[in-house]
N, C-alpha and C. Protein backbone atom coordinates (compact mmCIF):
# COMPACT_ATOMS: atom_id res chain seq x y z
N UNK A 1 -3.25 41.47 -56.14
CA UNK A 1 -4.55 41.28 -55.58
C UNK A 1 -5.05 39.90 -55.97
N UNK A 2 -5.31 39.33 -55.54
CA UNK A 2 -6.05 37.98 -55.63
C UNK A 2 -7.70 37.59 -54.83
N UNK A 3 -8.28 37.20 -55.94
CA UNK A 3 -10.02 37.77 -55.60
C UNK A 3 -10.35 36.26 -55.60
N UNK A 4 -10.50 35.86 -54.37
CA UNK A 4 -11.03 33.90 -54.73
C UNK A 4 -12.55 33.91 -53.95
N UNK A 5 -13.09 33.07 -54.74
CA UNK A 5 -14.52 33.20 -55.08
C UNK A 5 -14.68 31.42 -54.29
N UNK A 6 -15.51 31.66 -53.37
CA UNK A 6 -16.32 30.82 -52.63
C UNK A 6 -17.36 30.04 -51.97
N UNK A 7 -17.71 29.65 -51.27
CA UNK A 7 -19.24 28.72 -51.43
C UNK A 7 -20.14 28.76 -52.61
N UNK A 8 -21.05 28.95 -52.94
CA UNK A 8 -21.74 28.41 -54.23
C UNK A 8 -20.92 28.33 -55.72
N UNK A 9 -19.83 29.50 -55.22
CA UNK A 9 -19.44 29.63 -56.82
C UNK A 9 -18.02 28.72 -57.50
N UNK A 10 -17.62 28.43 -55.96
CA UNK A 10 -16.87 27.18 -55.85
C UNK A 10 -17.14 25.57 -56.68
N UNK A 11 -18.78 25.21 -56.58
CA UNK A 11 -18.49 24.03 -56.37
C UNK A 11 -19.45 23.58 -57.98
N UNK A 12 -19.20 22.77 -58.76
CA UNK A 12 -19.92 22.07 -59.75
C UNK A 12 -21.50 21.90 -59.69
N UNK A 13 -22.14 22.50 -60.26
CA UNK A 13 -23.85 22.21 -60.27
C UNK A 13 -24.65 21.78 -60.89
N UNK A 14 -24.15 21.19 -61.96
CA UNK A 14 -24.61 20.73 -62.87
C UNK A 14 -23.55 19.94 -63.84
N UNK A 15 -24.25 18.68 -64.04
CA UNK A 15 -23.48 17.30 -64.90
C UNK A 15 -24.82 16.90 -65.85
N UNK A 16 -24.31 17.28 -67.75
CA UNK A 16 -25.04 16.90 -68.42
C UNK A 16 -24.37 16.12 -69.57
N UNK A 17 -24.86 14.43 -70.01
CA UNK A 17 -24.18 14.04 -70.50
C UNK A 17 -24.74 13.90 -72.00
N UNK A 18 -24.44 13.50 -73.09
CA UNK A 18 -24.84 14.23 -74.09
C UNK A 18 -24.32 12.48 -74.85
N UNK A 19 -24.88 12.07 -75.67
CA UNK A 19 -24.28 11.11 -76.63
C UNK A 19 -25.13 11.50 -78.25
N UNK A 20 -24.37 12.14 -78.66
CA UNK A 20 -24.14 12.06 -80.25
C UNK A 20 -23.02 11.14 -81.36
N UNK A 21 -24.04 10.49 -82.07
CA UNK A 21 -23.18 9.81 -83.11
C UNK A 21 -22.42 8.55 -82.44
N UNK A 22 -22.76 8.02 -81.79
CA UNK A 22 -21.91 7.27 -80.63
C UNK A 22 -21.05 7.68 -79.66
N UNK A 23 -20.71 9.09 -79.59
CA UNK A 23 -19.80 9.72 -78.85
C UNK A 23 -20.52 10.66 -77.70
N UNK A 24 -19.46 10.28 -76.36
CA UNK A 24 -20.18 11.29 -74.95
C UNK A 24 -19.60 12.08 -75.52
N UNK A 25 -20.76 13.58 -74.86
CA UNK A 25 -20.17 14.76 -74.48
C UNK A 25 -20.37 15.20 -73.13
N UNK A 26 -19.96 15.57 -72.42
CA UNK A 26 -19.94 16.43 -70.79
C UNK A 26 -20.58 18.02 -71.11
N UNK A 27 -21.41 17.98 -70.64
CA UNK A 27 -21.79 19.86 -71.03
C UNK A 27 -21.67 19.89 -69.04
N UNK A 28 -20.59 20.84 -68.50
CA UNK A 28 -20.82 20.95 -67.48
C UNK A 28 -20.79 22.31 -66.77
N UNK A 29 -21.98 22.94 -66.06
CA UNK A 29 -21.83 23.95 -64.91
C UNK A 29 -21.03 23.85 -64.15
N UNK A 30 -19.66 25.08 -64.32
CA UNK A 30 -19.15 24.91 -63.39
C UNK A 30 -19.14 26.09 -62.02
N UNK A 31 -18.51 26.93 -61.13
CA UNK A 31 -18.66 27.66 -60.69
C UNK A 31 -17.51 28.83 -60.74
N UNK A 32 -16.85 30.08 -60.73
CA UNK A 32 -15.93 30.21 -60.80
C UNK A 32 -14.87 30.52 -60.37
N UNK A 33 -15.06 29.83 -58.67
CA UNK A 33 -13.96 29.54 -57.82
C UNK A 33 -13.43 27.75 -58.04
N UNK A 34 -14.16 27.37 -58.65
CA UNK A 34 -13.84 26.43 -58.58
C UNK A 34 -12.44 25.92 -59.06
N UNK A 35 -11.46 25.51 -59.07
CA UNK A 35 -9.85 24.84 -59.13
C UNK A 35 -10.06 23.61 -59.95
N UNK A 36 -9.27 23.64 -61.09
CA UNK A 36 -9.36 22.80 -62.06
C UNK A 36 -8.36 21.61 -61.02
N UNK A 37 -7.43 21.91 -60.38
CA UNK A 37 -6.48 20.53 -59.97
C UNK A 37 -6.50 21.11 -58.35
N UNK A 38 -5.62 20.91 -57.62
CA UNK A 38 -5.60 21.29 -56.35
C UNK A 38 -4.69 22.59 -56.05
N UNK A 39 -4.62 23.79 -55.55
CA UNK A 39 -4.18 24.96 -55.50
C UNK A 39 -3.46 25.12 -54.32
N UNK A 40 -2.18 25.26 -54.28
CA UNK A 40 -1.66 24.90 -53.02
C UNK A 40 -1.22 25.67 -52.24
N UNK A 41 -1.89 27.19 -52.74
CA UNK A 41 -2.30 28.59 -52.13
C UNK A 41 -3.65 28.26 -51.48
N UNK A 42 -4.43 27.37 -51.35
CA UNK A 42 -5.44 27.64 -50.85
C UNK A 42 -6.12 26.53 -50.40
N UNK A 43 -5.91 26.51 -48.80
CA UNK A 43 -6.08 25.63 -47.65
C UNK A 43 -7.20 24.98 -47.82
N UNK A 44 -8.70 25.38 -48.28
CA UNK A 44 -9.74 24.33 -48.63
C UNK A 44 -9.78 23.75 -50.09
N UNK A 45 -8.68 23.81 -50.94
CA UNK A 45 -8.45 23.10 -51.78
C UNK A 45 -8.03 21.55 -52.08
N UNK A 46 -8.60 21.12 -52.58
CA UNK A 46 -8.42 19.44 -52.38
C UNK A 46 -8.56 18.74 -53.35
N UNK A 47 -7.89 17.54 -54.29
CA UNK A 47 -8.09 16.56 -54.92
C UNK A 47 -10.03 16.16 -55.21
N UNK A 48 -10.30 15.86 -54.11
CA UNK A 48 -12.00 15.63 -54.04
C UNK A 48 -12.50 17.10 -54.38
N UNK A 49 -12.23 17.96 -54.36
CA UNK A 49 -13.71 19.23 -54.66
C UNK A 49 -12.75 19.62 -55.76
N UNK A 50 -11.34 19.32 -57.15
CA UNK A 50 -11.12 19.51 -58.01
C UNK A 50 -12.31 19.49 -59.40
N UNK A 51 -11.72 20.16 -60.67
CA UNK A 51 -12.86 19.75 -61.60
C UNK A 51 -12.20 18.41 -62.16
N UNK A 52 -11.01 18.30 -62.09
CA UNK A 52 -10.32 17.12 -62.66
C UNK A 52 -10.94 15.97 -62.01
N UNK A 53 -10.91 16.04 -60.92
CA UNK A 53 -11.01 15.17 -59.99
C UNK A 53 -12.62 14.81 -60.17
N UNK A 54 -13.79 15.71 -60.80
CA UNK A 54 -15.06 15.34 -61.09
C UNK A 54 -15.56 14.68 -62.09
N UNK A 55 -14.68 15.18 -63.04
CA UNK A 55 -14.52 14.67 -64.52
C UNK A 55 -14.53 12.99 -64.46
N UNK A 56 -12.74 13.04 -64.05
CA UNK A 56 -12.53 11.64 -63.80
C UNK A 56 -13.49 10.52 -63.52
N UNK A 57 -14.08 11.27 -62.30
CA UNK A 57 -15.05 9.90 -61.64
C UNK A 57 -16.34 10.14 -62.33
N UNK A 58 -16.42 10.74 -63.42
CA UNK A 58 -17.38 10.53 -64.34
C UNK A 58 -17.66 10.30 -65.75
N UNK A 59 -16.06 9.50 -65.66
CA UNK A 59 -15.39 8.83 -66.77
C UNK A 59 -15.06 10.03 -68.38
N UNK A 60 -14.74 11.35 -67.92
CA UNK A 60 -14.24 11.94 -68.58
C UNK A 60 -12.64 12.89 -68.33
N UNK A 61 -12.59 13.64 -68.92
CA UNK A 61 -11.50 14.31 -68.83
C UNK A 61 -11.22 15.66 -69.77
N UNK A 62 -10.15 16.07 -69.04
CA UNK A 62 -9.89 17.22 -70.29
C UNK A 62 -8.14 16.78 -70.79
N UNK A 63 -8.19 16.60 -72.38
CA UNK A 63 -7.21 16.61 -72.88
C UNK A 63 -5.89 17.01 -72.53
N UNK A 64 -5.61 18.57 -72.50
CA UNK A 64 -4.62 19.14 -72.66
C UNK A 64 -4.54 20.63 -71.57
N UNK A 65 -4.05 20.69 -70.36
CA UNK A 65 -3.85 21.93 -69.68
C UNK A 65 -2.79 22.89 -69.76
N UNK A 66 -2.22 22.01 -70.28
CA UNK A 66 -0.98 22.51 -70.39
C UNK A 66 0.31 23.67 -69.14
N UNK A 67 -0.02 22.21 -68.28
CA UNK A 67 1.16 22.03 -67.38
C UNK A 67 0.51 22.94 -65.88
N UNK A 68 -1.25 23.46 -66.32
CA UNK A 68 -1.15 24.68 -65.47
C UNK A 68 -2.60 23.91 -64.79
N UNK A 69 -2.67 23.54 -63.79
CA UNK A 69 -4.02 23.06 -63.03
C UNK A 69 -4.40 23.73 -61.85
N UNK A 70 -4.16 24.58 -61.70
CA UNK A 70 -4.38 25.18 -60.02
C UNK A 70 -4.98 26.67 -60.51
């Protein structure tokens, strides 16, 4: 069974950036359809509506996935 979760709960809603001690933090809302990389089970999946892909262009990232993004 596979249960994929769509429109609102899909998409990022919130970007909060945080600087302590000299260091960013990202506190971010995400939704929980949303696809950490692109899912290639699922036709409205894309590079642009990724979380990677949000991160990035907001000059962050996540470390370590370990090999699993979709």
């Amino acid at each position: 069974m596979n249960i994929k979760l769509d429109g609102e709960f899909r998409y990022i809603s919130e970007l909060r950036i945080v600087v302590e001690d000299g260091k960013r933090y990202a506190y971010v809302t995400v939704g929980g359809g949303c696809n950490l990389g692109i899912d290639p089970s699922d036709p409205n999946s894309s590079a642009e509506n990724s979380f990677t892909h949000f991160l990035n262009n907001n000059g962050f990232g996540i470390p370590i996935l370990g090999g699993m993004s979709h």
